[in-house]
Protein backbone atom coordinates (compact mmCIF):
# COMPACT_ATOMS: atom_id res chain seq x y z
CA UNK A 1 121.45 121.59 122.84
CA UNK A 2 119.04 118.63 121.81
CA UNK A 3 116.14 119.80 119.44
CA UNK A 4 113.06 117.68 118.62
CA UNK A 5 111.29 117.58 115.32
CA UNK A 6 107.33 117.53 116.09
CA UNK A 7 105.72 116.65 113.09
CA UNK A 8 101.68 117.17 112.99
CA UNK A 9 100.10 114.79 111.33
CA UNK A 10 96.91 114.14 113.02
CA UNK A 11 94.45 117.04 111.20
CA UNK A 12 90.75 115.79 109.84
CA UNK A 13 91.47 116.15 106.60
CA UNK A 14 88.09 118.12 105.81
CA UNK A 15 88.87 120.79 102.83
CA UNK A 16 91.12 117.81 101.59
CA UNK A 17 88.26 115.46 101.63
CA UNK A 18 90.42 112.72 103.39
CA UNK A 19 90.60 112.30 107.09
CA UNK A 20 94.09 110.79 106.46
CA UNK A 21 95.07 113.48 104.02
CA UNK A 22 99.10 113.55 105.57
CA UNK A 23 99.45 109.22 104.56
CA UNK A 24 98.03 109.88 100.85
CA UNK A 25 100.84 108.65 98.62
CA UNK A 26 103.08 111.69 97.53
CA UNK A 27 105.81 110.45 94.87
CA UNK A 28 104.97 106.95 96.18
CA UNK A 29 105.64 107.71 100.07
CA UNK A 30 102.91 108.90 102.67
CA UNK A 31 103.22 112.61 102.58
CA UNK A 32 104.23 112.65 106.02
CA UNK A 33 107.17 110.93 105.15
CA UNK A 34 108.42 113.54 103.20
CA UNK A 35 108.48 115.75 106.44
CA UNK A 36 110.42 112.90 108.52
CA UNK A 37 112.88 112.57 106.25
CA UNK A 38 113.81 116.56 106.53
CA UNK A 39 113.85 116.32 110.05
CA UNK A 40 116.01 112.84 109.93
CA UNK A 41 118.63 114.40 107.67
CA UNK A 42 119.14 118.07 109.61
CA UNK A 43 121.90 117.95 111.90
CA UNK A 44 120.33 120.18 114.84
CA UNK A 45 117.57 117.54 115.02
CA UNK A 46 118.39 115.25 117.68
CA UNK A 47 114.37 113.28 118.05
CA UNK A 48 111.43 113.32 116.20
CA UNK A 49 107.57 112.96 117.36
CA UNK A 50 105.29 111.71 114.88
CA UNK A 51 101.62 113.07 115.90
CA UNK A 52 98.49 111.08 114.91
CA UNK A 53 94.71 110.82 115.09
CA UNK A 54 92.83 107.80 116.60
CA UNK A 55 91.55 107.72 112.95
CA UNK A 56 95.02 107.72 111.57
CA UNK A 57 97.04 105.58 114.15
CA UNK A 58 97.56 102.30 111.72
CA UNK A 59 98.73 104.27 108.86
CA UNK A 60 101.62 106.49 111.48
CA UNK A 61 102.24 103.09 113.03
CA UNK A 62 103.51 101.34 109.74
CA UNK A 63 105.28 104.38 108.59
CA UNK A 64 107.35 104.97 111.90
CA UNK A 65 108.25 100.97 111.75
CA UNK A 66 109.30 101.43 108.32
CA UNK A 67 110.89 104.75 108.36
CA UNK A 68 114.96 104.07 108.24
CA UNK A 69 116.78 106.65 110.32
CA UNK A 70 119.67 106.59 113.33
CA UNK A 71 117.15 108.93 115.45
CA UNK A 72 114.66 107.99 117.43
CA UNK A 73 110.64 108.05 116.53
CA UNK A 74 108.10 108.40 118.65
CA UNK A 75 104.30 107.88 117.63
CA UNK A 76 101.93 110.03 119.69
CA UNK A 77 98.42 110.59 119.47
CA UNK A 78 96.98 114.37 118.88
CA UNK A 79 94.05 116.18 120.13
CA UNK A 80 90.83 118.15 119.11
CA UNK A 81 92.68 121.40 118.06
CA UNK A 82 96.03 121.70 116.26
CA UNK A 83 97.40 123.24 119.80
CA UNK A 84 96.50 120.29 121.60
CA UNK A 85 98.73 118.14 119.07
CA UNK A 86 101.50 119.90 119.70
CA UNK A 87 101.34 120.17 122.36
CA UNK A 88 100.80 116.31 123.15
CA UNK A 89 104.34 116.34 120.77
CA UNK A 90 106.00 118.58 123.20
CA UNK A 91 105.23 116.61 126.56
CA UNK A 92 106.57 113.28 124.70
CA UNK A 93 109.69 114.73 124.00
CA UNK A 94 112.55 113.87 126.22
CA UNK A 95 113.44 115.46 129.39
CA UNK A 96 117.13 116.61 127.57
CA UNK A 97 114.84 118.47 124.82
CA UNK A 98 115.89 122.17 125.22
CA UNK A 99 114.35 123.41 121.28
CA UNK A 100 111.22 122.05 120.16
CA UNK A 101 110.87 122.83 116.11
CA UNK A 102 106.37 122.09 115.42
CA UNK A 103 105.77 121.08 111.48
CA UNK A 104 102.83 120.44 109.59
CA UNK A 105 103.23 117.13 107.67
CA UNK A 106 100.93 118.89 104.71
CA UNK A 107 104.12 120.88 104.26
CA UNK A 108 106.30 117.89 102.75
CA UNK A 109 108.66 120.35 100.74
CA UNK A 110 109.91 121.38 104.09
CA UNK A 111 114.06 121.02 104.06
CA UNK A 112 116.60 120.25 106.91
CA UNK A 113 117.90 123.30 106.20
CA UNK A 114 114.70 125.30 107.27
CA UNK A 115 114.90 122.85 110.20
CA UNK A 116 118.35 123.50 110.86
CA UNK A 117 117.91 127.11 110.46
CA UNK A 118 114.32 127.63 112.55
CA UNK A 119 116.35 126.10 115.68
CA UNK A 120 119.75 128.08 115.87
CA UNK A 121 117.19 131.47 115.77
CA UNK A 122 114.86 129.47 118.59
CA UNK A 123 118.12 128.34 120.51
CA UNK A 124 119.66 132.58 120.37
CA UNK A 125 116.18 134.07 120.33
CA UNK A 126 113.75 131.30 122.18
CA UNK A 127 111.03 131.59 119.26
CA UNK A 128 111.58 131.47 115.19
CA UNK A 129 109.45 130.94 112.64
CA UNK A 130 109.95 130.41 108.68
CA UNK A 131 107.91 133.02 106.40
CA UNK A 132 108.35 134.33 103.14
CA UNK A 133 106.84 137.80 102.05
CA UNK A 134 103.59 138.35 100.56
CA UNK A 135 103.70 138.79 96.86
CA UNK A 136 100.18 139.79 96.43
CA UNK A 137 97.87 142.93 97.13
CA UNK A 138 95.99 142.00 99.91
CA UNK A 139 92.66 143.87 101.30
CA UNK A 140 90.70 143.63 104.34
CA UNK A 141 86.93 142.81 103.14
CA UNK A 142 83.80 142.82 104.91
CA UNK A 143 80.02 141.92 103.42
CA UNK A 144 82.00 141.96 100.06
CA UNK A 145 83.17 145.19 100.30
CA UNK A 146 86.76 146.51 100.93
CA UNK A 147 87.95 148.51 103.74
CA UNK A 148 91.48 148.74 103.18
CA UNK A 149 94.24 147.52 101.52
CA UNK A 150 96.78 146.53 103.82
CA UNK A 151 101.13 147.55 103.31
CA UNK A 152 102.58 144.60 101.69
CA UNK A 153 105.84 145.09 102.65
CA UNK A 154 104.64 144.57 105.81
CA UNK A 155 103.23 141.45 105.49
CA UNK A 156 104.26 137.77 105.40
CA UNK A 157 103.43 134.33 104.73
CA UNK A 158 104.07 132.63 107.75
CA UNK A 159 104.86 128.66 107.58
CA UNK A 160 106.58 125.78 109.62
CA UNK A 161 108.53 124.68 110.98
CA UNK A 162 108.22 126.94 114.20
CA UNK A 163 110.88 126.06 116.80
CA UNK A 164 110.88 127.54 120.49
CA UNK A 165 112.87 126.86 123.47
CA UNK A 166 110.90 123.91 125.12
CA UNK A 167 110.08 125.70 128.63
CA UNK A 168 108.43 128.58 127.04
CA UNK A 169 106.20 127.00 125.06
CA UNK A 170 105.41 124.40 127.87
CA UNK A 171 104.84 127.76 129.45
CA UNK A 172 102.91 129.50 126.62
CA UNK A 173 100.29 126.54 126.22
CA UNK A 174 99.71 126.60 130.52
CA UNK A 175 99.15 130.50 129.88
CA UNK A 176 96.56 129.40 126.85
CA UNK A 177 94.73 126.96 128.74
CA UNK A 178 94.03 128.97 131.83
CA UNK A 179 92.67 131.93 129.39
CA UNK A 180 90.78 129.86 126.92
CA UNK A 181 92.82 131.02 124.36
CA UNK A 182 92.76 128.52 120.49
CA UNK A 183 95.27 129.61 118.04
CA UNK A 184 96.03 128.25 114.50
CA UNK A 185 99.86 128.44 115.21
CA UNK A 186 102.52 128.36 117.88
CA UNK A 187 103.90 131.24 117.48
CA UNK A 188 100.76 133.41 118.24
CA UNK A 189 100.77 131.65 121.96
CA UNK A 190 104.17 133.49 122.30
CA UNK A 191 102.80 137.00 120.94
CA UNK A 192 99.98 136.58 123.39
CA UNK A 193 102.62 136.25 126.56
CA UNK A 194 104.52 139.43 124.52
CA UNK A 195 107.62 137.04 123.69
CA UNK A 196 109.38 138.41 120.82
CA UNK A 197 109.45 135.44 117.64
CA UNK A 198 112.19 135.76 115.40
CA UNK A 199 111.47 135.22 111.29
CA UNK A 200 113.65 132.53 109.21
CA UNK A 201 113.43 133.26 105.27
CA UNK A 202 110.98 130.05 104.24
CA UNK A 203 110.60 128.65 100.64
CA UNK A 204 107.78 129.60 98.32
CA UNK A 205 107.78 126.22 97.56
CA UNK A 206 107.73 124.85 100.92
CA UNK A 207 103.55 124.79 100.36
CA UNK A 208 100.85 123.70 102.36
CA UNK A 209 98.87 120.60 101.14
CA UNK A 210 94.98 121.66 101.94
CA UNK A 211 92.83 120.69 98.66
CA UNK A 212 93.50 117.59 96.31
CA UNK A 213 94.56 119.91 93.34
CA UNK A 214 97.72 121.27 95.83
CA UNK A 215 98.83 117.25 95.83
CA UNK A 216 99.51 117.96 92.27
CA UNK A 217 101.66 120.95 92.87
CA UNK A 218 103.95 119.16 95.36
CA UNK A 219 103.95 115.80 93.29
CA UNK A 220 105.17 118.01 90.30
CA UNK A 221 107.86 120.25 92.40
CA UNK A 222 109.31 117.00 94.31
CA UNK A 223 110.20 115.53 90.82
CA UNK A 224 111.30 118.85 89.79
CA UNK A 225 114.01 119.10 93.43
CA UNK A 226 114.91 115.41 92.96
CA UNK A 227 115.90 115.51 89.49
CA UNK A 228 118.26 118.80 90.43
């Protein structure tokens, strides 16, 4: 069943401070580099979609010419919203895509395990995401006050890769533009339609790249997994 890797790369950059935050250089490499090469080396991933900005199209244009793999790149441009990016991903993907697996380039921990692993539960289940649990008390606040503290061990982390069969997100996104609906992940468009989405174990290291001072983190825990 052929899979595609979607990796988003075409955010503003605005909390980062740099409207090409995922092509800063991360251990030498643009960060979204990091995210190709996951995708390159799992064996489930058949393609992979690099998504741009019109502000960031020279930067994805030299990396997917100098990128080395055996599989196939395609460069596409994003839109407005995250949705629209991935969904622009999705409808460049090629007709023989059956699994469609979205990541966030500001995730360049991401492994081809995790890649390997979101799409088997998307290919038996039709919708998987990777989370890890939350570790910390967390409370529902309004006007600086609390209201509750919510049940930790019902809560997670949720991160990407998010892989779904093809049709039903093509689906999902139809639903979400006839109803207005904008959502901040994938997965969410299948809750709405009340699809079931399977959870993956993630990596507490497999962090999200938002402010400069997290470019540190994932400079200092690349060295520490390539050294291993």
């Amino acid at each position: 069943m052929t899979t595609a890797a979607i990796i988003v790369a075409a955010g503003s950059g605005q909390r980062f401070g740099n409207a090409g935050k995922s092509f800063v250089l991360l251990q030498g490499r643009p960060m979204a580099w990091w995210s190709l090469r996951a995708a390159s080396d799992a064996a489930a991933v058949d393609e992979m979609m690099l998504v741009c900005g019109e502000h960031s199209f020279d930067l994805a244009s030299s990396l997917v010419q100098e990128f080395a793999s055996s599989k196939p790149i395609t460069l596409v441009i994003g839109g407005a919203r995250r949705q629209d990016s991935a969904r622009a991903g999705i409808e460049a993907t090629s007709a023989g895509t059956a699994i469609a697996a979205i990541h966030d380039a500001a995730r360049p921990l991401v492994t081809s395990t995790l890649f390997d692993n979101v799409a088997a539960a998307a290919t038996k289940h039709g919708a998987a995401i990777a989370a890890v649990p939350v570790s910390d008390t967390i409370k529902r606040v309004e006007n600086g006050a609390v209201l509750a503290t919510l049940p930790r061990e019902e809560l997670m982390i949720v991160q990407t890769p998010q892989a779904f069969r093809k049709q039903l997100l093509i689906d999902a996104f139809a639903k979400a533009e006839r109803t207005g609906l904008s959502v901040t992940d994938e997965a969410t468009l299948i809750e709405q339609m009340g699809g079931q989405v399977r959870v993956v174990p993630g990596s507490v290291s497999n962090i999200k790249v938002t402010v400069p001072e997290d470019l540190v983190i994932a400079e200092a825990l690349l060295a520490q997994r390539d050294r291993r």
